[in-house]
PDB file of N, CA and C in Angstrom:
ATOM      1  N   UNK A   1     107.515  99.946  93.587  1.00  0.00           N
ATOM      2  CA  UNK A   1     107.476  98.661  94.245  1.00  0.00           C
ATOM      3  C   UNK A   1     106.441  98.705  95.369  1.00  0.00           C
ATOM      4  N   UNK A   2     105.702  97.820  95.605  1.00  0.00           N
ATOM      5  CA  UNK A   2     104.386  97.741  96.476  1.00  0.00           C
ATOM      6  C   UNK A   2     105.280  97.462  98.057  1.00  0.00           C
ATOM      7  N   UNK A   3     105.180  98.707  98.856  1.00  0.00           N
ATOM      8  CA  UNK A   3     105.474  98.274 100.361  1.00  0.00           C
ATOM      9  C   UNK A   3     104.369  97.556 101.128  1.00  0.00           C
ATOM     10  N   UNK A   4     104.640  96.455 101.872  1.00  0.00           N
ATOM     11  CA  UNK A   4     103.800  95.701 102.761  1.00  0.00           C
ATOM     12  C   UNK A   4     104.514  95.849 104.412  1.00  0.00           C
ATOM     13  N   UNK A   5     103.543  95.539 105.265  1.00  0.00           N
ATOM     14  CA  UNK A   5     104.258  95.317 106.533  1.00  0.00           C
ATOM     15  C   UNK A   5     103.548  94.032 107.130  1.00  0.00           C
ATOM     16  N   UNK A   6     104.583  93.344 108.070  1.00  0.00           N
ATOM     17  CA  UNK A   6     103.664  92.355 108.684  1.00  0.00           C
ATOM     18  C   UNK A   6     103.644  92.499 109.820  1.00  0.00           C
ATOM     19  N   UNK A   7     102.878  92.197 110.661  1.00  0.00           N
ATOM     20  CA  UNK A   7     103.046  93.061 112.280  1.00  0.00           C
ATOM     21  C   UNK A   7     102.740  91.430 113.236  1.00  0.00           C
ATOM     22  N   UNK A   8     103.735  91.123 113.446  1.00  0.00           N
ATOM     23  CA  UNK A   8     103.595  89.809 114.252  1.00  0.00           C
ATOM     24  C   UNK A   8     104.475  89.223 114.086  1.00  0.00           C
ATOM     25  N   UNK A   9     105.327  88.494 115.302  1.00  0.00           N
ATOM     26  CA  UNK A   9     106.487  87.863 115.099  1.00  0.00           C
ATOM     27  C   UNK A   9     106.381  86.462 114.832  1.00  0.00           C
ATOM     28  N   UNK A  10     105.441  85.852 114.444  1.00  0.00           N
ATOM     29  CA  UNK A  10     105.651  84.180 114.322  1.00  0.00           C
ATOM     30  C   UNK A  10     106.289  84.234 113.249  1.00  0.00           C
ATOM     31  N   UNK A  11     107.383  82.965 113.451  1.00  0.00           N
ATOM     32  CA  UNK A  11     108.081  82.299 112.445  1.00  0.00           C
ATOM     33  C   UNK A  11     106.747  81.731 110.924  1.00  0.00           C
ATOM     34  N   UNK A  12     105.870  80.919 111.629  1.00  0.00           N
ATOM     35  CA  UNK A  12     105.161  80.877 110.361  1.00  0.00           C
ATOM     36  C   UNK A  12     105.094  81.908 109.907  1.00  0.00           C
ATOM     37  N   UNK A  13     104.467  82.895 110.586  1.00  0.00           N
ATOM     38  CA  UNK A  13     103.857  84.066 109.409  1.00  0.00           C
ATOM     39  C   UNK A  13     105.009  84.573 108.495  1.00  0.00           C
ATOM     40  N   UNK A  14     106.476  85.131 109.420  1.00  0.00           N
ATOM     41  CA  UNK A  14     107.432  85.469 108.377  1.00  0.00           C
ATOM     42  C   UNK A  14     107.697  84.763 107.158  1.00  0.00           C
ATOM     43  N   UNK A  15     107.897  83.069 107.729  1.00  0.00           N
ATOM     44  CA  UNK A  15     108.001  82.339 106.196  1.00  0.00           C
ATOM     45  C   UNK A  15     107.308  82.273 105.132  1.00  0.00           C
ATOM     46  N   UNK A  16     105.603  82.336 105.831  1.00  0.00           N
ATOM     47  CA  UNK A  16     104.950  82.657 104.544  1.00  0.00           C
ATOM     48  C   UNK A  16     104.507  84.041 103.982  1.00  0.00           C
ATOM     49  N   UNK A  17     104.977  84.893 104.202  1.00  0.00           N
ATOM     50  CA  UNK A  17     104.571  85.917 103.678  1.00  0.00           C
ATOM     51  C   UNK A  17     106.093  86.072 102.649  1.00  0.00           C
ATOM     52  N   UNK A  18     107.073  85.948 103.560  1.00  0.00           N
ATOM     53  CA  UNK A  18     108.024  86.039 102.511  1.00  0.00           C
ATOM     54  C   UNK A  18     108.237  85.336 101.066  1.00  0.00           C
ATOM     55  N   UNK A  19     107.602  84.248 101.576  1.00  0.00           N
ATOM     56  CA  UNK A  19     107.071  83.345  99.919  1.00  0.00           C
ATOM     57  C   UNK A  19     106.236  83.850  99.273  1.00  0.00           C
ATOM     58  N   UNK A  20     105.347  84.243  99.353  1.00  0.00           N
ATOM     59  CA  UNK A  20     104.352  85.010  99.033  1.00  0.00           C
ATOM     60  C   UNK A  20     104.523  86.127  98.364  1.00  0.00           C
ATOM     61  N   UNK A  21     105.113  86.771  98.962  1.00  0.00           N
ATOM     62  CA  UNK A  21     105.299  88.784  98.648  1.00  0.00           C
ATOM     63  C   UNK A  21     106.924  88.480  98.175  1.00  0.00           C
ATOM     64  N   UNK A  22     108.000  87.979  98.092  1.00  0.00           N
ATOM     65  CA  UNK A  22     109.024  87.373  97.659  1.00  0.00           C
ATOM     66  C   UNK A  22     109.520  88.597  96.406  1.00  0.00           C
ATOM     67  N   UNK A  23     108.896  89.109  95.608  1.00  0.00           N
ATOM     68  CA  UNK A  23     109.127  90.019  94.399  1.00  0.00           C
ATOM     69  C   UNK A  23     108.929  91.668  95.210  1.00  0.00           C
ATOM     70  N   UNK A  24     108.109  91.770  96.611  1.00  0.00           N
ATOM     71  CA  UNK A  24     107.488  93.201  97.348  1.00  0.00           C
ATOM     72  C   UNK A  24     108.776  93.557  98.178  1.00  0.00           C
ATOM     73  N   UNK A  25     109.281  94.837  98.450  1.00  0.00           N
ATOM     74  CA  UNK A  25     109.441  95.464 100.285  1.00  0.00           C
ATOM     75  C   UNK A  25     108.584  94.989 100.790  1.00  0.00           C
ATOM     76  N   UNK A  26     109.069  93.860 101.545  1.00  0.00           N
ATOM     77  CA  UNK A  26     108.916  93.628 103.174  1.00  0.00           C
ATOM     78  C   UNK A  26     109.379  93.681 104.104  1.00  0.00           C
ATOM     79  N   UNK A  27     108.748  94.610 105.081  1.00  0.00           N
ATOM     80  CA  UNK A  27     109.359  95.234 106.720  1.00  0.00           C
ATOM     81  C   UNK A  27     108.060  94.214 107.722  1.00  0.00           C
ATOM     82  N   UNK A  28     109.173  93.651 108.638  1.00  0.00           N
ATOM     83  CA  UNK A  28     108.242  93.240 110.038  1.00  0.00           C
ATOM     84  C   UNK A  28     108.299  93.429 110.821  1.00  0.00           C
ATOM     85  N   UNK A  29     107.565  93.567 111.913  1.00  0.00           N
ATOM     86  CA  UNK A  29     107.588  94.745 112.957  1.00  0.00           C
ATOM     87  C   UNK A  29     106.461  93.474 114.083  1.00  0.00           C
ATOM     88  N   UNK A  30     107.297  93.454 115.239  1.00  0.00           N
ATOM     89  CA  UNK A  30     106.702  93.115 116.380  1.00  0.00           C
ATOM     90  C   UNK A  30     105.140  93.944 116.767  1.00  0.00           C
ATOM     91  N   UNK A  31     104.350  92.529 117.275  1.00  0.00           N
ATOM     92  CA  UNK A  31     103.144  93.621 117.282  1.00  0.00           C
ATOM     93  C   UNK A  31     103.478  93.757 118.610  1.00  0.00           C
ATOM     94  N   UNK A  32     104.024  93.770 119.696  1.00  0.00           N
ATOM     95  CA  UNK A  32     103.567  94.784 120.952  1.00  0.00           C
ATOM     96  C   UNK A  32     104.488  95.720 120.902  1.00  0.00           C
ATOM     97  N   UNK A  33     105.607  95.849 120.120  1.00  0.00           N
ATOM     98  CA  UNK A  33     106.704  97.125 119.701  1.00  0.00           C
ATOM     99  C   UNK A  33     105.709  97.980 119.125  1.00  0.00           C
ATOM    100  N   UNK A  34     104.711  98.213 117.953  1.00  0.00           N
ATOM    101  CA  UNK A  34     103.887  98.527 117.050  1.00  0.00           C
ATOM    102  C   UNK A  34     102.802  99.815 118.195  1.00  0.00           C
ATOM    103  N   UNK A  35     102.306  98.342 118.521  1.00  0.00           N
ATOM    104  CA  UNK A  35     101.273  98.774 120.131  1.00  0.00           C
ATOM    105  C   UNK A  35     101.880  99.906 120.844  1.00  0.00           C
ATOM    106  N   UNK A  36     103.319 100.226 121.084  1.00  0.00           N
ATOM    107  CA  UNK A  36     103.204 101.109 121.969  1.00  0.00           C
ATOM    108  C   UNK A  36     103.903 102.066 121.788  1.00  0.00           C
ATOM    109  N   UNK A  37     104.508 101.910 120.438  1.00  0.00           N
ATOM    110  CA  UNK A  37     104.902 103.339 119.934  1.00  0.00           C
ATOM    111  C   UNK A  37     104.277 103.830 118.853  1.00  0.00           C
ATOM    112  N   UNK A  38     104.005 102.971 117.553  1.00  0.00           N
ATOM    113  CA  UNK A  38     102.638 103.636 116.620  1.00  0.00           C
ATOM    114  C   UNK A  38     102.838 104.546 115.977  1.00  0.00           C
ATOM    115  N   UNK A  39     104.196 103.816 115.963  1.00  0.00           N
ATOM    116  CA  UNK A  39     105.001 105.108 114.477  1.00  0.00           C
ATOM    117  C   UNK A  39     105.315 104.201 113.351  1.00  0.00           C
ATOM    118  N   UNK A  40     104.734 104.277 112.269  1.00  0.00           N
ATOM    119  CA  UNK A  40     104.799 103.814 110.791  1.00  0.00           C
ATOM    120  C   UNK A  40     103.991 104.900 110.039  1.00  0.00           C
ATOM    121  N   UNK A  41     105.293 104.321 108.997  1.00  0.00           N
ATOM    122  CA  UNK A  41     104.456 105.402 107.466  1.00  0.00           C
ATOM    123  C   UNK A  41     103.703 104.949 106.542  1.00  0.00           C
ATOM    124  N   UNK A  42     103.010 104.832 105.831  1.00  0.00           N
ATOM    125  CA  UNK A  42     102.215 104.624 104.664  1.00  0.00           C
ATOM    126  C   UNK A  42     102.631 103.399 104.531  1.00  0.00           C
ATOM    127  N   UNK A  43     102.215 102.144 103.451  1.00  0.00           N
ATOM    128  CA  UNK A  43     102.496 101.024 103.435  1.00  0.00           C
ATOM    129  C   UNK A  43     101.414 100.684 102.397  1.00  0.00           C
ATOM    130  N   UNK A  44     101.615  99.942 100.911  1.00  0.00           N
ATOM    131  CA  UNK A  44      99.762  99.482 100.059  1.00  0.00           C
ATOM    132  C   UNK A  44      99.555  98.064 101.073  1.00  0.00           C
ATOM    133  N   UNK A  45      99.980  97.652 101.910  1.00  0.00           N
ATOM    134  CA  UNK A  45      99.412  96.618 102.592  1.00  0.00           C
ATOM    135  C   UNK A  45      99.833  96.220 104.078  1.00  0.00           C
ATOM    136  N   UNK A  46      99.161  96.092 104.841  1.00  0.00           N
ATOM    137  CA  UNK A  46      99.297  95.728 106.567  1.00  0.00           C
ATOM    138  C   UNK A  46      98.779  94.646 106.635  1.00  0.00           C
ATOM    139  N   UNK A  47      99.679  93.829 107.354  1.00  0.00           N
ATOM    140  CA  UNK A  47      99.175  92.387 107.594  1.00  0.00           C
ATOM    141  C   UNK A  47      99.414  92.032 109.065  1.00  0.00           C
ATOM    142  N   UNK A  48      97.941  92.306 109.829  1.00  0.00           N
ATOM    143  CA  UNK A  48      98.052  92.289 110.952  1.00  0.00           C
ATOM    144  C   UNK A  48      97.974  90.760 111.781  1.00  0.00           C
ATOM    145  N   UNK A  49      98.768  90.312 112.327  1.00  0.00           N
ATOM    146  CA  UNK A  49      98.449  89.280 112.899  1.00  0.00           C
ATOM    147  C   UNK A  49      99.142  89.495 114.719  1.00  0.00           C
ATOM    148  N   UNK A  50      98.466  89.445 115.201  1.00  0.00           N
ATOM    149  CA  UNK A  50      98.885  89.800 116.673  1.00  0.00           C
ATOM    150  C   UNK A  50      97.658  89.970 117.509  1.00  0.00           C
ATOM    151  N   UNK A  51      98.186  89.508 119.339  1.00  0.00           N
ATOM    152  CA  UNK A  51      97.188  90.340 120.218  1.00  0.00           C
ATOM    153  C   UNK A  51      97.515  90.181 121.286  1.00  0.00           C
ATOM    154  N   UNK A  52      97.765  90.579 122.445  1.00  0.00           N
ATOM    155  CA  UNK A  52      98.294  90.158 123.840  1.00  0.00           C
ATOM    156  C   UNK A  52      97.304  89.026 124.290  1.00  0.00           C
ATOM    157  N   UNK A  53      98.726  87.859 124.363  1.00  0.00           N
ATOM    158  CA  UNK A  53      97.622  86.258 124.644  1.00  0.00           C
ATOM    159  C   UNK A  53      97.298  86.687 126.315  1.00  0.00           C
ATOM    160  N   UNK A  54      98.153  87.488 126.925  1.00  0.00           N
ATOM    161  CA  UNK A  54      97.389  87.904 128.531  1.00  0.00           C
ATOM    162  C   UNK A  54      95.815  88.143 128.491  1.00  0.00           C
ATOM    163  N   UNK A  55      95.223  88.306 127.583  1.00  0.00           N
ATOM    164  CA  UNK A  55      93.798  88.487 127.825  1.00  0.00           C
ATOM    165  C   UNK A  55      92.847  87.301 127.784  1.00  0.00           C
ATOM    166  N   UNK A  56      93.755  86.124 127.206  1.00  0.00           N
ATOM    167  CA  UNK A  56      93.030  85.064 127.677  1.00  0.00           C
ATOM    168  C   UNK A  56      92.843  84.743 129.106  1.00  0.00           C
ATOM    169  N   UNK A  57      93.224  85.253 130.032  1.00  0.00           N
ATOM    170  CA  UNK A  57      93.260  84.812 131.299  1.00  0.00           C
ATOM    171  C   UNK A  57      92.626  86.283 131.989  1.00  0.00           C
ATOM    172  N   UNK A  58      91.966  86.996 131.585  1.00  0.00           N
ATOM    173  CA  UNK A  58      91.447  87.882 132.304  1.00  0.00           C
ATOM    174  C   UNK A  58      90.172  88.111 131.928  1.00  0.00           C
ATOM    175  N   UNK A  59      89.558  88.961 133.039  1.00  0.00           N
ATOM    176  CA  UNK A  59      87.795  88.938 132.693  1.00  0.00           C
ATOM    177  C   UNK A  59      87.030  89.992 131.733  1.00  0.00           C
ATOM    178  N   UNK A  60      85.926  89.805 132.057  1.00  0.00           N
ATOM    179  CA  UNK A  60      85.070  90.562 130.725  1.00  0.00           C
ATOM    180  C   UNK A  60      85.338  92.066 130.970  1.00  0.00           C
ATOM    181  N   UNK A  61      85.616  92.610 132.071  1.00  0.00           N
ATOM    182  CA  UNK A  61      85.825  93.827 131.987  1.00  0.00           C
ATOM    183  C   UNK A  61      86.761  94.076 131.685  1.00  0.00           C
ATOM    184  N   UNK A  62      88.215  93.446 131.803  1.00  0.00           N
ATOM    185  CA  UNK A  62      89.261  94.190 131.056  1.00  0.00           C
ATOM    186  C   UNK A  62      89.180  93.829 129.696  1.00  0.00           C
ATOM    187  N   UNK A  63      88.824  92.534 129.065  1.00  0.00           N
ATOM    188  CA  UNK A  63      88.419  92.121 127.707  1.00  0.00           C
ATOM    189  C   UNK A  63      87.740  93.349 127.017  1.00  0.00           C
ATOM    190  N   UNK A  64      86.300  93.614 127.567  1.00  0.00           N
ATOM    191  CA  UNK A  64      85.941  94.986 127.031  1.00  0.00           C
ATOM    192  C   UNK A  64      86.862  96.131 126.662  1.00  0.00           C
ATOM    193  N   UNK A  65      87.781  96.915 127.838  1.00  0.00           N
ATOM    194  CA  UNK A  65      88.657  97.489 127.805  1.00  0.00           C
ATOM    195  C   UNK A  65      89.434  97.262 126.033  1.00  0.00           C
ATOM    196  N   UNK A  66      90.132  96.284 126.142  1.00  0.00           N
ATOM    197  CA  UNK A  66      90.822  96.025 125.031  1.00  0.00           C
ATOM    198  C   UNK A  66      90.397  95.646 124.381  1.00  0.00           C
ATOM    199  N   UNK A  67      89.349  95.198 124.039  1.00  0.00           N
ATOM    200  CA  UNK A  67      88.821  95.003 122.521  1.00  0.00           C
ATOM    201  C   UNK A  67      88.439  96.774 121.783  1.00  0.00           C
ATOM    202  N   UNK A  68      88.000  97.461 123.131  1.00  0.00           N
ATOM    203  CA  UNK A  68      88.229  99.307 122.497  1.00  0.00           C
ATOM    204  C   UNK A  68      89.261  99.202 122.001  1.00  0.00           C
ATOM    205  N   UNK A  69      90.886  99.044 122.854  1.00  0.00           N
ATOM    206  CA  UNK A  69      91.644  99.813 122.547  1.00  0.00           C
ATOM    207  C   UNK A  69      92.454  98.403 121.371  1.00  0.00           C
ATOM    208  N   UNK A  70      91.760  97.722 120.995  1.00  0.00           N
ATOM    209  CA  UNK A  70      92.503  97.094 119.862  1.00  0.00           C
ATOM    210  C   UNK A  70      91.562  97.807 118.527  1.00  0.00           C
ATOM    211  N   UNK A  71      90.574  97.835 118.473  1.00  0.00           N
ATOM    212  CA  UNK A  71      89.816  98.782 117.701  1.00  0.00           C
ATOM    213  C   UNK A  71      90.595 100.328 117.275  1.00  0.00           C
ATOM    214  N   UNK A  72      91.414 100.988 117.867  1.00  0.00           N
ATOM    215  CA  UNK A  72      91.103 102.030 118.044  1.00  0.00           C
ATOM    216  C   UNK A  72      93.062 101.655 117.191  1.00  0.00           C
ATOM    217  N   UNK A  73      93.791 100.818 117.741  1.00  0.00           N
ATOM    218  CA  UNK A  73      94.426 100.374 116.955  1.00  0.00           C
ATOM    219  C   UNK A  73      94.743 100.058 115.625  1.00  0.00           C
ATOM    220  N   UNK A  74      93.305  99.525 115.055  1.00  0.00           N
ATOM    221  CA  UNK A  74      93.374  98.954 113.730  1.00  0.00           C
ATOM    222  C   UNK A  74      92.660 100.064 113.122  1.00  0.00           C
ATOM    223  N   UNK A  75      92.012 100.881 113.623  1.00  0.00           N
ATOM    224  CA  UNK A  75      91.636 102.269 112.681  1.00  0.00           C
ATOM    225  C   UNK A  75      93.540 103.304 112.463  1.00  0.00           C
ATOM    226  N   UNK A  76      93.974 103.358 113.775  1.00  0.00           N
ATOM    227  CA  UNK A  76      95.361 103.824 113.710  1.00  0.00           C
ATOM    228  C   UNK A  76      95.689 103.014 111.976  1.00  0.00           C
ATOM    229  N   UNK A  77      95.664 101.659 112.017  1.00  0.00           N
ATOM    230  CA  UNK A  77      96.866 100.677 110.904  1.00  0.00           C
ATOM    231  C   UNK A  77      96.110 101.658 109.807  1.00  0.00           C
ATOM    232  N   UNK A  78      94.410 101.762 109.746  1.00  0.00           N
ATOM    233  CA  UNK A  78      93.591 101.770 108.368  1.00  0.00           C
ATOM    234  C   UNK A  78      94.182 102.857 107.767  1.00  0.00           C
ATOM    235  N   UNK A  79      94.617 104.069 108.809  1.00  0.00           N
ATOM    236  CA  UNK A  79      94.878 105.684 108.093  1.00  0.00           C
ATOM    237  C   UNK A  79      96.204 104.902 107.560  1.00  0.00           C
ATOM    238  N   UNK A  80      96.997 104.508 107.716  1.00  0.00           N
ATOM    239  CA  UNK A  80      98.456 104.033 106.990  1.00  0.00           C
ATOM    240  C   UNK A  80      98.466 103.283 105.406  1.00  0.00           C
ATOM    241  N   UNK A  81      97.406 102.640 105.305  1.00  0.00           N
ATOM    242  CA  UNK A  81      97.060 101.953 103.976  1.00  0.00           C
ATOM    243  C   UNK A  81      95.477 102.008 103.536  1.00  0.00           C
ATOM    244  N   UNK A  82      95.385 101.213 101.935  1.00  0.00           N
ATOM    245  CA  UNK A  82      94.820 100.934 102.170  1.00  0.00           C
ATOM    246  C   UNK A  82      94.337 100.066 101.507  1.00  0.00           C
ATOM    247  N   UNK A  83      94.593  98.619 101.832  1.00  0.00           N
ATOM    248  CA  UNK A  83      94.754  97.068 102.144  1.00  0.00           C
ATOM    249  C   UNK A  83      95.158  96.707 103.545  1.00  0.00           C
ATOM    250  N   UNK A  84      94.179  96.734 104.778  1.00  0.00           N
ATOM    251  CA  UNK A  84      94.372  96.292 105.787  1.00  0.00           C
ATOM    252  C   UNK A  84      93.872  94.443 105.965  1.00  0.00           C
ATOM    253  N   UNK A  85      94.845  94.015 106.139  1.00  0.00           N
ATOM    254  CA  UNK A  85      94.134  92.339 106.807  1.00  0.00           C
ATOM    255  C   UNK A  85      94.559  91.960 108.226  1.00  0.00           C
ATOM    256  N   UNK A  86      93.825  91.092 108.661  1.00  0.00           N
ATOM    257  CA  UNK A  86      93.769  91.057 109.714  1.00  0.00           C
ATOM    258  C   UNK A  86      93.850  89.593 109.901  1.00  0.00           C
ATOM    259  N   UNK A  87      95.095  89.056 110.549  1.00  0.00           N
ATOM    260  CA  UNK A  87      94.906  87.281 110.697  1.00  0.00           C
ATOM    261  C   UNK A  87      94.953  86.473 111.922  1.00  0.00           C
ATOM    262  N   UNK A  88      94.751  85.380 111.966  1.00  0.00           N
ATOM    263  CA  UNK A  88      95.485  85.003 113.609  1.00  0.00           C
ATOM    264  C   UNK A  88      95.642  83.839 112.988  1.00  0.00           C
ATOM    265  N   UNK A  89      96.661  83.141 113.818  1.00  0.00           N
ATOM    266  CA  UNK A  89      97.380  81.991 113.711  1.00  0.00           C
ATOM    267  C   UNK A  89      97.604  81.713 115.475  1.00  0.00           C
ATOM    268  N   UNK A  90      96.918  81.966 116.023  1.00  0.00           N
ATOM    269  CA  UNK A  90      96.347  81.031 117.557  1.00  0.00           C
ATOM    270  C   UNK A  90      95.766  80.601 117.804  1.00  0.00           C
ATOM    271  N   UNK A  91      95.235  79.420 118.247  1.00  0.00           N
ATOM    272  CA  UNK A  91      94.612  78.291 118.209  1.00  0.00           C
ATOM    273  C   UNK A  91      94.922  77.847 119.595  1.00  0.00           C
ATOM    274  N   UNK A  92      93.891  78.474 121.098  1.00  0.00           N
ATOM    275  CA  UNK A  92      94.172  78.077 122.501  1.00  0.00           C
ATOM    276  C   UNK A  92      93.799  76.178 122.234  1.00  0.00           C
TER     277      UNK A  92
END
């Protein structure tokens, strides 16, 4: 059976993925739970949707900062699968 994960708590995303993948294992997992412990196992698909909305309100130097350490993140997800996506569903 094909394991997936979805990493983001919106209600949309759960509903539609569960329609979607409906026949798959599906596990969902909070993305700032994810962020700061960064323990998962293998998975044929990650469906990333998440990002701390606090960085809309802060400047280019901490932006820099975290756009490294969201990078450095999604190489973490890549060693776990490999079908990584990456979505957003925020719209400031």
């Amino acid at each position: 059976m094909v394991k997936i994960l979805i990493i983001g708590s919106s209600q949309a995303i759960k509903d539609t993925f569960k329609k979607k993948y409906k026949s798959f294992d599906i596990k969902f997992v909070k993305f700032r739970e994810l962020w700061k412990k960064r323990n998962i196992s293998k998975f044929d698909i990650i469906i990333l949707s998440g990002f701390h909305r606090t960085i809309l309100k802060k400047n280019i130097y901490f932006l820099h900062n975290y756009i490294n350490n969201y990078l450095k993140f999604v190489l973490y997800l890549s060693k776990r699968t490999t079908n990584l996506y990456v979505i957003s569903t925020f719209i400031p």
